[in-house]
N, C-alpha and C. Protein backbone atom coordinates (compact mmCIF):
# COMPACT_ATOMS: atom_id res chain seq x y z
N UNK A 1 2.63 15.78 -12.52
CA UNK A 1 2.53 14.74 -13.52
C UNK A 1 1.08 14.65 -13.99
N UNK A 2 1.03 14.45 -15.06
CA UNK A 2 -0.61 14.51 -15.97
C UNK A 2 -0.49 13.12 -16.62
N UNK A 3 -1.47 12.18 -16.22
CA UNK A 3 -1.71 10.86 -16.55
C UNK A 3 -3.22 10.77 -16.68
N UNK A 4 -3.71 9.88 -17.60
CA UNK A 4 -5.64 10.00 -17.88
C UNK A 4 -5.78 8.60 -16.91
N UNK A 5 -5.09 7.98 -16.32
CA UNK A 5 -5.09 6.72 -15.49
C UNK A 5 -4.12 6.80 -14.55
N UNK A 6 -5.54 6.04 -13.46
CA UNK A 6 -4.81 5.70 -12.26
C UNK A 6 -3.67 4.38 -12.47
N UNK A 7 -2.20 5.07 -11.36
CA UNK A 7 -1.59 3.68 -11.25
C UNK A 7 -1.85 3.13 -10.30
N UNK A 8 -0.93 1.85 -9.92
CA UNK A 8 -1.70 0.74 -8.96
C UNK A 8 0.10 0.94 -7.99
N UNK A 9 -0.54 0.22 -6.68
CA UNK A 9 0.54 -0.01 -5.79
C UNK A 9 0.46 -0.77 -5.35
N UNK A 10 0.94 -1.34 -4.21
CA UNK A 10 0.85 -2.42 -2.82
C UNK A 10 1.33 -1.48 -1.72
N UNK A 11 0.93 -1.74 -0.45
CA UNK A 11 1.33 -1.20 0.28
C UNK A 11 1.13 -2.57 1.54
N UNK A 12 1.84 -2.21 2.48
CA UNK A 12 1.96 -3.49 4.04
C UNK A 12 1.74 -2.87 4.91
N UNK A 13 1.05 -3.96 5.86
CA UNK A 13 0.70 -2.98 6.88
C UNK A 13 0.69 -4.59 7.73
N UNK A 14 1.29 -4.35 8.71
CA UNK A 14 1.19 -5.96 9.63
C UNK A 14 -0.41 -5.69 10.24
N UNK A 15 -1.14 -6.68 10.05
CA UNK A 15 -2.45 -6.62 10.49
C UNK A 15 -2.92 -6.41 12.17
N UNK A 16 -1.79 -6.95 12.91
CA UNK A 16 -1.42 -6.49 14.46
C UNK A 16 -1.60 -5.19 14.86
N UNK A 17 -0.96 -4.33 13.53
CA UNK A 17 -1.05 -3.15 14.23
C UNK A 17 -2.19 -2.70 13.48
N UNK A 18 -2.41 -2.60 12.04
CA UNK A 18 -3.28 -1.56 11.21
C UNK A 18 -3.54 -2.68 10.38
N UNK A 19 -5.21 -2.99 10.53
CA UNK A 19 -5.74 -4.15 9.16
C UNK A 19 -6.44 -3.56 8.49
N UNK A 20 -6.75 -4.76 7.19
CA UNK A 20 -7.72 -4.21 6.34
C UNK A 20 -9.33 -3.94 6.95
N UNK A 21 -9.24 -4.64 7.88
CA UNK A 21 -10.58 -4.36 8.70
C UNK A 21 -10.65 -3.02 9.41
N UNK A 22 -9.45 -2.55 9.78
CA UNK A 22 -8.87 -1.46 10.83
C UNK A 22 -9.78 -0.22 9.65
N UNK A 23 -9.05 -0.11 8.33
CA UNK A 23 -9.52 0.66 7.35
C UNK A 23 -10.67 0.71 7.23
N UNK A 24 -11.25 -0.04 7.05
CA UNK A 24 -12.92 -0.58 6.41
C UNK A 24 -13.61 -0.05 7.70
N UNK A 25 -13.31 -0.28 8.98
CA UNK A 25 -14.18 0.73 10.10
C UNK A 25 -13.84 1.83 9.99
N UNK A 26 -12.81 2.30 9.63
CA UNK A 26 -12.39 3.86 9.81
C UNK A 26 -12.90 4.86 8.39
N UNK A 27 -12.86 3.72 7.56
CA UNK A 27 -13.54 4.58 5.78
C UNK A 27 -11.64 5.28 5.19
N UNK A 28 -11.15 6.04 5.95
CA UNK A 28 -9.90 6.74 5.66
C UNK A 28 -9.04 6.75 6.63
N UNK A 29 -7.54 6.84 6.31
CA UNK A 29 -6.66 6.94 7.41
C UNK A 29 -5.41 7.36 6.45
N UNK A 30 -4.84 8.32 7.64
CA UNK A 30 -3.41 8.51 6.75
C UNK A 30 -1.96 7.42 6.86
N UNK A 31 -1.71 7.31 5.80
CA UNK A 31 -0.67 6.47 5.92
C UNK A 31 0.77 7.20 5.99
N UNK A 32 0.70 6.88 7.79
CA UNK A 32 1.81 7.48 8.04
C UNK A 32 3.12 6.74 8.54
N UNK A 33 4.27 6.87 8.84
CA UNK A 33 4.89 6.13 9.69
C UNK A 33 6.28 5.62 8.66
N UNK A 34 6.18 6.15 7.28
CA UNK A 34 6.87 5.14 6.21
C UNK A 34 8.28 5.69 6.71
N UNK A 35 9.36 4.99 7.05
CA UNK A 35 10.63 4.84 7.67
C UNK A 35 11.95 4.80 6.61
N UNK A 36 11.14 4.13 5.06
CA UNK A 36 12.40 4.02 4.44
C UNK A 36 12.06 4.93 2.79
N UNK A 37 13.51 5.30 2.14
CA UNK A 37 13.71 6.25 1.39
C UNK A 37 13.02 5.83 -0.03
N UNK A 38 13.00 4.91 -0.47
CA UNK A 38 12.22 4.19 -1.62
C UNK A 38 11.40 4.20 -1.68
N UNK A 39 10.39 3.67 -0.71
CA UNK A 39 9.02 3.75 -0.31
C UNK A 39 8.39 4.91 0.05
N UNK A 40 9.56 6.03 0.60
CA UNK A 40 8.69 7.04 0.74
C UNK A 40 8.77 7.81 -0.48
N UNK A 41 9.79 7.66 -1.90
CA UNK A 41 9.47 8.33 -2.84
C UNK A 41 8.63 7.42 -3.66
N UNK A 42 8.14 5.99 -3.53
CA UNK A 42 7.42 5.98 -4.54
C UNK A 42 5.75 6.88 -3.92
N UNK A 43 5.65 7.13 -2.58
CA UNK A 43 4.71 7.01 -1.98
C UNK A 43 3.95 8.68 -2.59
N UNK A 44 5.67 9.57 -2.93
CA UNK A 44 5.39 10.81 -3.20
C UNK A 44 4.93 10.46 -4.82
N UNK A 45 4.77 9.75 -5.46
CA UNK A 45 4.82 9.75 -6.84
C UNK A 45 3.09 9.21 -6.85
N UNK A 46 2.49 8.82 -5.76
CA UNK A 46 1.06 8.68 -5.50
C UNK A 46 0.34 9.67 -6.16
N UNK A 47 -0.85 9.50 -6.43
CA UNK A 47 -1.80 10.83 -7.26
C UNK A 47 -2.96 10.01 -6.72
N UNK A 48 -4.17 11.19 -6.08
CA UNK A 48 -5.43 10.51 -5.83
C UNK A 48 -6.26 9.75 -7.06
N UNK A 49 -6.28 8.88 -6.46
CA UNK A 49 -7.43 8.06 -7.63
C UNK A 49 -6.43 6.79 -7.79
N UNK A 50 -5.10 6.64 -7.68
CA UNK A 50 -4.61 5.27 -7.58
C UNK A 50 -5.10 4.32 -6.60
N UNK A 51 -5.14 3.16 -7.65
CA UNK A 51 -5.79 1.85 -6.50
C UNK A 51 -4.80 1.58 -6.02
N UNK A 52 -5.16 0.63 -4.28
CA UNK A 52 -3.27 0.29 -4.00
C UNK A 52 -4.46 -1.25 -3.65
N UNK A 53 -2.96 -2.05 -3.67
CA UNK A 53 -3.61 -3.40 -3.10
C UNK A 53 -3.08 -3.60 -1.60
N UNK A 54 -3.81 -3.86 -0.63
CA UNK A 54 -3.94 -4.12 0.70
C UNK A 54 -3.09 -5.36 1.41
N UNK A 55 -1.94 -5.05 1.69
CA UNK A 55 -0.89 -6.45 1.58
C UNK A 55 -0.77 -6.40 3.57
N UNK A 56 -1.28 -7.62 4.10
CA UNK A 56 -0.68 -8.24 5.56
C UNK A 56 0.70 -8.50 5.42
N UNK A 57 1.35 -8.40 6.11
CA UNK A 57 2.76 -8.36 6.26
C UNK A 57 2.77 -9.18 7.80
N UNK A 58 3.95 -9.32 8.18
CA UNK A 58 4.52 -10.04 9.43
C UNK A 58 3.10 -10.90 9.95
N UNK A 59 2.35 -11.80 8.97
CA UNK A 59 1.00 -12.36 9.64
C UNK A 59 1.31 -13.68 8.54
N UNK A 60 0.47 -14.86 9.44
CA UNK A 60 0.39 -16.19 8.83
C UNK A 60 -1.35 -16.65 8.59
N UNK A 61 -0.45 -16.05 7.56
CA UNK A 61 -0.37 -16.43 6.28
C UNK A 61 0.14 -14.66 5.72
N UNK A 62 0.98 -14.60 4.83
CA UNK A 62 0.63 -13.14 4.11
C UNK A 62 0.22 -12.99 3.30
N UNK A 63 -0.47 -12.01 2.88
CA UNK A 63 -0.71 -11.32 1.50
C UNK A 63 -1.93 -10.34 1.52
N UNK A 64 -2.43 -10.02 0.25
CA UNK A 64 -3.15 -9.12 -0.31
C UNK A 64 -4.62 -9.70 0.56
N UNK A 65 -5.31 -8.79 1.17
CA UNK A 65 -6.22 -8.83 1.76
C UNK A 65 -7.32 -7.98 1.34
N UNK A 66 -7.43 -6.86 0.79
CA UNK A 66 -8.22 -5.85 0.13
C UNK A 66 -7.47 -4.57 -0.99
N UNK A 67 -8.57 -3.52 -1.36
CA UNK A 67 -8.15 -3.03 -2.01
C UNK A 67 -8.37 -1.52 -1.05
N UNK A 68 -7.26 -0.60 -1.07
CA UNK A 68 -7.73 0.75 -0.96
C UNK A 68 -7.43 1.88 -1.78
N UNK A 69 -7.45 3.14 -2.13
CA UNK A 69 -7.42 4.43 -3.23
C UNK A 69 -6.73 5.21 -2.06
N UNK A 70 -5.88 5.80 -3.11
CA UNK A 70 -5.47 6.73 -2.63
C UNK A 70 -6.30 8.58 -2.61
N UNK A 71 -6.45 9.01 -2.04
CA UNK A 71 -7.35 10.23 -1.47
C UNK A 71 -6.94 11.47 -1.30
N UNK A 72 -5.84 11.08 -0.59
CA UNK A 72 -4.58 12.17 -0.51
C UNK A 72 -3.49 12.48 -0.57
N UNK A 73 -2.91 13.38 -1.56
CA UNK A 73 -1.41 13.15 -2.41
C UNK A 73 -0.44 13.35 -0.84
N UNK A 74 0.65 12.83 -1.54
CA UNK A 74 1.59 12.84 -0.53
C UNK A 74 1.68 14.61 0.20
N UNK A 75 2.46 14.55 1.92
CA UNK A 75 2.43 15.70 2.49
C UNK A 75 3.37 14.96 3.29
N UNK A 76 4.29 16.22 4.33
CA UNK A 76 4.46 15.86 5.22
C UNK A 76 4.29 15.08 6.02
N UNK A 77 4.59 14.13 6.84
CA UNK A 77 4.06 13.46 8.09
C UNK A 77 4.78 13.82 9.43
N UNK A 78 3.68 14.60 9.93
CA UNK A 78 3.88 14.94 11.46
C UNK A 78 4.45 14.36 12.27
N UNK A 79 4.37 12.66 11.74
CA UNK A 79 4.44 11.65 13.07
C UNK A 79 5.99 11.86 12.94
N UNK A 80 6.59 12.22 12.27
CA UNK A 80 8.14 12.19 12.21
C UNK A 80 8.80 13.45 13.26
N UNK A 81 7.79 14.15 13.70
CA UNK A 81 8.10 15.92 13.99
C UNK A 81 7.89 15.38 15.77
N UNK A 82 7.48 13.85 16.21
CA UNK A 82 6.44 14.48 17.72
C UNK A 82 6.78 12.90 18.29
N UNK A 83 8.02 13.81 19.24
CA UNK A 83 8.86 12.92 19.89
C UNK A 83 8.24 11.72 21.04
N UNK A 84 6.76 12.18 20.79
CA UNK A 84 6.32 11.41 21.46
C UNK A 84 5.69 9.67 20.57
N UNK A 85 5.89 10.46 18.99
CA UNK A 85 5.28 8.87 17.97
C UNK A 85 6.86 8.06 18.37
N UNK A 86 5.94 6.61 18.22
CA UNK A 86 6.96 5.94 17.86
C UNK A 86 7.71 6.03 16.30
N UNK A 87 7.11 6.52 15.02
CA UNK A 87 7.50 7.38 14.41
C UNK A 87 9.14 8.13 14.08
N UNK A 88 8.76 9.05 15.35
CA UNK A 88 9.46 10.03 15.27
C UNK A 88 11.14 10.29 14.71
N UNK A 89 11.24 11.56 13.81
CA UNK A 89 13.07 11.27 13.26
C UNK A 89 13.24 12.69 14.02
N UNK A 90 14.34 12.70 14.36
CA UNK A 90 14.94 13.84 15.13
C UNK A 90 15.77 14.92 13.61
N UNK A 91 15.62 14.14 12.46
CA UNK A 91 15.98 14.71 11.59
C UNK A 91 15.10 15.39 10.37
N UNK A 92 14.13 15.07 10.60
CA UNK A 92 12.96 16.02 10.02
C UNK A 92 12.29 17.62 10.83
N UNK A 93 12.12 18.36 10.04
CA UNK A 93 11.57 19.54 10.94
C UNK A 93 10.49 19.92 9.86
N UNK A 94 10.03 21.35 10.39
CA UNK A 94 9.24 21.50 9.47
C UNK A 94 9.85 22.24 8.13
N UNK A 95 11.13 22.97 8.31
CA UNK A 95 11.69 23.40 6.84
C UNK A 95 12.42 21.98 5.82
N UNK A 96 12.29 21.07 6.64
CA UNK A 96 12.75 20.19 5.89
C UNK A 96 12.32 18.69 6.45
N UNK A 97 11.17 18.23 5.97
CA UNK A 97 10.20 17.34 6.23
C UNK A 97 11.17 16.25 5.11
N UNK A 98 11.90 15.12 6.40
CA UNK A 98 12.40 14.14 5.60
C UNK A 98 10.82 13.12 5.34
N UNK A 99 10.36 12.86 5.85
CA UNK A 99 9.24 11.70 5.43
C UNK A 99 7.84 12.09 5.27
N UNK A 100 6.95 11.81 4.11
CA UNK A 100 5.88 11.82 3.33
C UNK A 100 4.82 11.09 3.99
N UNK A 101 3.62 11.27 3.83
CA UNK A 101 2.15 10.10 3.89
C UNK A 101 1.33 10.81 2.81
N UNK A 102 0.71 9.85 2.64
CA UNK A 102 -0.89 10.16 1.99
C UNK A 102 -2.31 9.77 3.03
N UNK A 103 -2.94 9.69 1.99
CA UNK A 103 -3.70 9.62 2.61
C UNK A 103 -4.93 8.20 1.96
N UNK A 104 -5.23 7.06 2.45
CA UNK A 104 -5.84 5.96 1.92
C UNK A 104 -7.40 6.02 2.18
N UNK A 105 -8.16 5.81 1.67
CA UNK A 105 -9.31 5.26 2.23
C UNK A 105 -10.13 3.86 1.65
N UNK A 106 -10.69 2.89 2.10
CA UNK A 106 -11.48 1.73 2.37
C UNK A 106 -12.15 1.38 0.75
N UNK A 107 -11.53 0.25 -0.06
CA UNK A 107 -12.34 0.62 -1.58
C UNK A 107 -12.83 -1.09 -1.04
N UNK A 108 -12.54 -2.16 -0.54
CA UNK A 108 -13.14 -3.34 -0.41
C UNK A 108 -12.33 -4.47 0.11
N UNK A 109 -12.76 -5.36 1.12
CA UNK A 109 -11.48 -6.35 1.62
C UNK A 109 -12.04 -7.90 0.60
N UNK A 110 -11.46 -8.02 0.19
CA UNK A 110 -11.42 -9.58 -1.00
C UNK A 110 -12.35 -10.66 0.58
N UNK A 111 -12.66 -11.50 0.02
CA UNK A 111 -13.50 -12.40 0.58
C UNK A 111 -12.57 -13.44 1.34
N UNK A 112 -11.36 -13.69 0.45
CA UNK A 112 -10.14 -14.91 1.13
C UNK A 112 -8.92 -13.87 0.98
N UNK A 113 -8.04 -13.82 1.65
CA UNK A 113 -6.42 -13.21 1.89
C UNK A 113 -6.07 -14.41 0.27
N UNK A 114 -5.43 -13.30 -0.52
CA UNK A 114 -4.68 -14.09 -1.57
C UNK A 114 -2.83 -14.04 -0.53
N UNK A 115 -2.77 -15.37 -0.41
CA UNK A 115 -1.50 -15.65 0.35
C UNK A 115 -0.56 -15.64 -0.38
N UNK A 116 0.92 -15.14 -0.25
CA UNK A 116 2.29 -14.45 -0.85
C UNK A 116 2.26 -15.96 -1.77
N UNK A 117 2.18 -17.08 -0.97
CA UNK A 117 2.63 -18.16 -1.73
C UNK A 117 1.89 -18.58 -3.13
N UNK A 118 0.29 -18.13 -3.01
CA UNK A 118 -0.66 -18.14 -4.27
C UNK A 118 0.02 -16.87 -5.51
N UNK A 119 0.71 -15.47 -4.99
CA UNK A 119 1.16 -14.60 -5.87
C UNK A 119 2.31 -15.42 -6.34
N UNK A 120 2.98 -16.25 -5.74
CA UNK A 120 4.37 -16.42 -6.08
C UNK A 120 4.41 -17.10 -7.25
N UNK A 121 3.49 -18.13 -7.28
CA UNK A 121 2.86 -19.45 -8.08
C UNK A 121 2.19 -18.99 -9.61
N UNK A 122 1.75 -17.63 -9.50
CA UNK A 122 0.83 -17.27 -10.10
C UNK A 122 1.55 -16.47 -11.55
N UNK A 123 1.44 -17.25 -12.66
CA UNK A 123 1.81 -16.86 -13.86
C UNK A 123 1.45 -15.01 -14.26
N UNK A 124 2.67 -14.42 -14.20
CA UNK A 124 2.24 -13.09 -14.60
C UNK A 124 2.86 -12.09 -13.50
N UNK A 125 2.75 -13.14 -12.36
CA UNK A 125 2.88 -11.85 -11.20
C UNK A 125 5.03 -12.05 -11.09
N UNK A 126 5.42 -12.84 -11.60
CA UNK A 126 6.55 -13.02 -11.63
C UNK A 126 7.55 -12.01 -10.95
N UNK A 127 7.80 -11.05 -11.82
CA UNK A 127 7.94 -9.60 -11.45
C UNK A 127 7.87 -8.54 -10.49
N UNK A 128 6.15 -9.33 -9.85
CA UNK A 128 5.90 -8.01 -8.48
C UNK A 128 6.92 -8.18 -7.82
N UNK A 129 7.54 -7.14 -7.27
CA UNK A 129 8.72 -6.77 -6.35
C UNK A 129 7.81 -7.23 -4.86
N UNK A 130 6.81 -7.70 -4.35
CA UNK A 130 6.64 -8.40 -3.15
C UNK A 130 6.76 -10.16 -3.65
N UNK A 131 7.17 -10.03 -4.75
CA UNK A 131 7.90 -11.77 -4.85
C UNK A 131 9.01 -11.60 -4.53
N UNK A 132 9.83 -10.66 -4.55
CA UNK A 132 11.11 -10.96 -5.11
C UNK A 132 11.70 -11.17 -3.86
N UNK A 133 12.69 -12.11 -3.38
CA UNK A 133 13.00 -12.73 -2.23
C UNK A 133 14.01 -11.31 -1.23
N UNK A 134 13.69 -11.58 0.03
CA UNK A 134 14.18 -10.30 0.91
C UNK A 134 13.54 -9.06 0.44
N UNK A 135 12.69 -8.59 -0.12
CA UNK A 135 11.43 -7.73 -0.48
C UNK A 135 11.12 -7.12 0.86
N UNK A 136 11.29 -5.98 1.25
CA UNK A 136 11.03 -5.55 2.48
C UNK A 136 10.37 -4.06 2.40
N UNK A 137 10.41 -3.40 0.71
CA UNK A 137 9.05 -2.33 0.47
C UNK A 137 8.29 -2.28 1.11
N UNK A 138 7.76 -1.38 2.23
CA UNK A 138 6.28 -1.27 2.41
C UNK A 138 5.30 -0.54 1.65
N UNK A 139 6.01 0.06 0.67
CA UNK A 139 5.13 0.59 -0.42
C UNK A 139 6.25 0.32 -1.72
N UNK A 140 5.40 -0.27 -2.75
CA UNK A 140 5.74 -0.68 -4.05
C UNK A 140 4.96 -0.33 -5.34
N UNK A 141 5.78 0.40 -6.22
CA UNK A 141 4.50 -0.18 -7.83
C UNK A 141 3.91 -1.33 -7.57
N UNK A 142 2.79 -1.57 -8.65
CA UNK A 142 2.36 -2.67 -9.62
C UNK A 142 2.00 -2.45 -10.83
N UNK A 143 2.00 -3.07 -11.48
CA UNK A 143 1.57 -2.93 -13.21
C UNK A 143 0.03 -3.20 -13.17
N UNK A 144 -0.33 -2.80 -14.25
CA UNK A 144 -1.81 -2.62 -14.08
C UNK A 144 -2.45 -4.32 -14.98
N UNK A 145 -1.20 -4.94 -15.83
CA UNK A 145 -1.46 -6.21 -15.41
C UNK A 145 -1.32 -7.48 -13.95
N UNK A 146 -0.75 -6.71 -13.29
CA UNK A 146 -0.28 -7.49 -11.97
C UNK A 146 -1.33 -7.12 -11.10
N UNK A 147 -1.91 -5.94 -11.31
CA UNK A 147 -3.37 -5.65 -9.95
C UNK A 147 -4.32 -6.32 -10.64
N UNK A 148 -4.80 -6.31 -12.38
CA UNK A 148 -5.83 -7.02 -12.51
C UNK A 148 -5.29 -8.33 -12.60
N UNK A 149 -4.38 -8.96 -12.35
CA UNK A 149 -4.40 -10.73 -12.39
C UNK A 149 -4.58 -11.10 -10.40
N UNK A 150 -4.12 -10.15 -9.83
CA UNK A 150 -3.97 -10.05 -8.26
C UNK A 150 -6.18 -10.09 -7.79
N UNK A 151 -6.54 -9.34 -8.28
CA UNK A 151 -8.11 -9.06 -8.46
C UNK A 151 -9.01 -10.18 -9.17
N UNK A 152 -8.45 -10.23 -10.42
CA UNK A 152 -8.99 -12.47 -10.73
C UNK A 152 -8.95 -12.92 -9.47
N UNK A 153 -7.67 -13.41 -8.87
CA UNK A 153 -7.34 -14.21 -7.44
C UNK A 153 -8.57 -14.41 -6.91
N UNK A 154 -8.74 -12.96 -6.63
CA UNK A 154 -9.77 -12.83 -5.32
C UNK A 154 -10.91 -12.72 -5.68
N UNK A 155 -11.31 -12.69 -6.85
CA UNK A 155 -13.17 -13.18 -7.40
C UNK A 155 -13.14 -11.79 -7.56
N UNK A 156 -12.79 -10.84 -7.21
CA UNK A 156 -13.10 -9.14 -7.34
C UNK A 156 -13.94 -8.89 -8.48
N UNK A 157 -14.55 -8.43 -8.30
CA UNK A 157 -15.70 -8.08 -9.69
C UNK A 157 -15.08 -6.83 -10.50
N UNK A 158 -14.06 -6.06 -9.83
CA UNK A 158 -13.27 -5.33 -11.29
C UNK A 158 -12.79 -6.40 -12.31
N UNK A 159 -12.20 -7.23 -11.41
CA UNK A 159 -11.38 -8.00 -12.70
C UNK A 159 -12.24 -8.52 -14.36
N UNK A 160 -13.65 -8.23 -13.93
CA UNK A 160 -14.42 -8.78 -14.92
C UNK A 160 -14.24 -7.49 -16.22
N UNK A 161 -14.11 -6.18 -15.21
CA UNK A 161 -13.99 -5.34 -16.16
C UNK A 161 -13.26 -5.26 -17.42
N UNK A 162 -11.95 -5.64 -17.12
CA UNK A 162 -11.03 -5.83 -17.73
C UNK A 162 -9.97 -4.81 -18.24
């Protein structure tokens, strides 16, 4: 696919296991582990240079916590092949790799967690599929009006860009 612009995503990550802080010490990490069929094709439809927005999941308060880029187009994920990940599908091999990762790295964590309930409220974001009730994506589009009204939220100094 040939696009002159990056698209935008969301992606979850329960902060228990993998935070936005987790990223921000590490600079990059692959995002591996994705379990369901939606998410792992939007995940293949990734191209480096997309922004994703940094979403806490199973944490109180939830929501968008930072921003990270994507780095590395979708590939295989091993963790599906190695019976020792929790991961692991007994139905992936290597001639036929059922599940994808990329690869993320660290673009900035927002100053306050914009909480699910501030997106919900929030004129514009109507639409994001992490409103939409029973929403259980761990990777989703966004419109590139929904990341820059998500980036206002959080004082982000792209949003000035416009």
């Amino acid at each position: 696919m040939n696009r002159n612009s990056p698209r935008h995503w969301l992606v979850k990550s329960e902060p228990s296991i993998f935070s936005i802080d987790d990223l921000q010490r590490t600079g990059c990490e692959p995002w591996d582990g994705v379990r369901n069929f939606q998410a792992r094709n939007f995940m293949t439809d990734m191209q480096r240079g997309d922004l994703v927005l940094f979403y806490h999941s199973n944490a109180r308060p939830k929501g968008v916590a930072g921003i990270a880029r994507v780095v590395g187009q979708a590939r295989p994920d091993p963790t599906a092949r190695d019976p020792e990940s929790p991961y692991y599908d007994p139905r992936s091999n290597v001639d036929q790799p059922i599940w994808q990762m990329v690869d993320l790295e660290f673009v900035a964590k927002f100053p306050r967690l914009i909480p699910l309930a501030d997106l919900k409220s929030r004129r514009g974001l109507e639409g994001m599929e992490v409103n939409r009730k029973g929403s259980r994506l761990s990777v989703q589009p966004v419109t590139p009006e929904e990341f820059a009204i998500v980036l206002e939220m959080a004082g982000h100094p792209e949003a000035a860009r416009g």
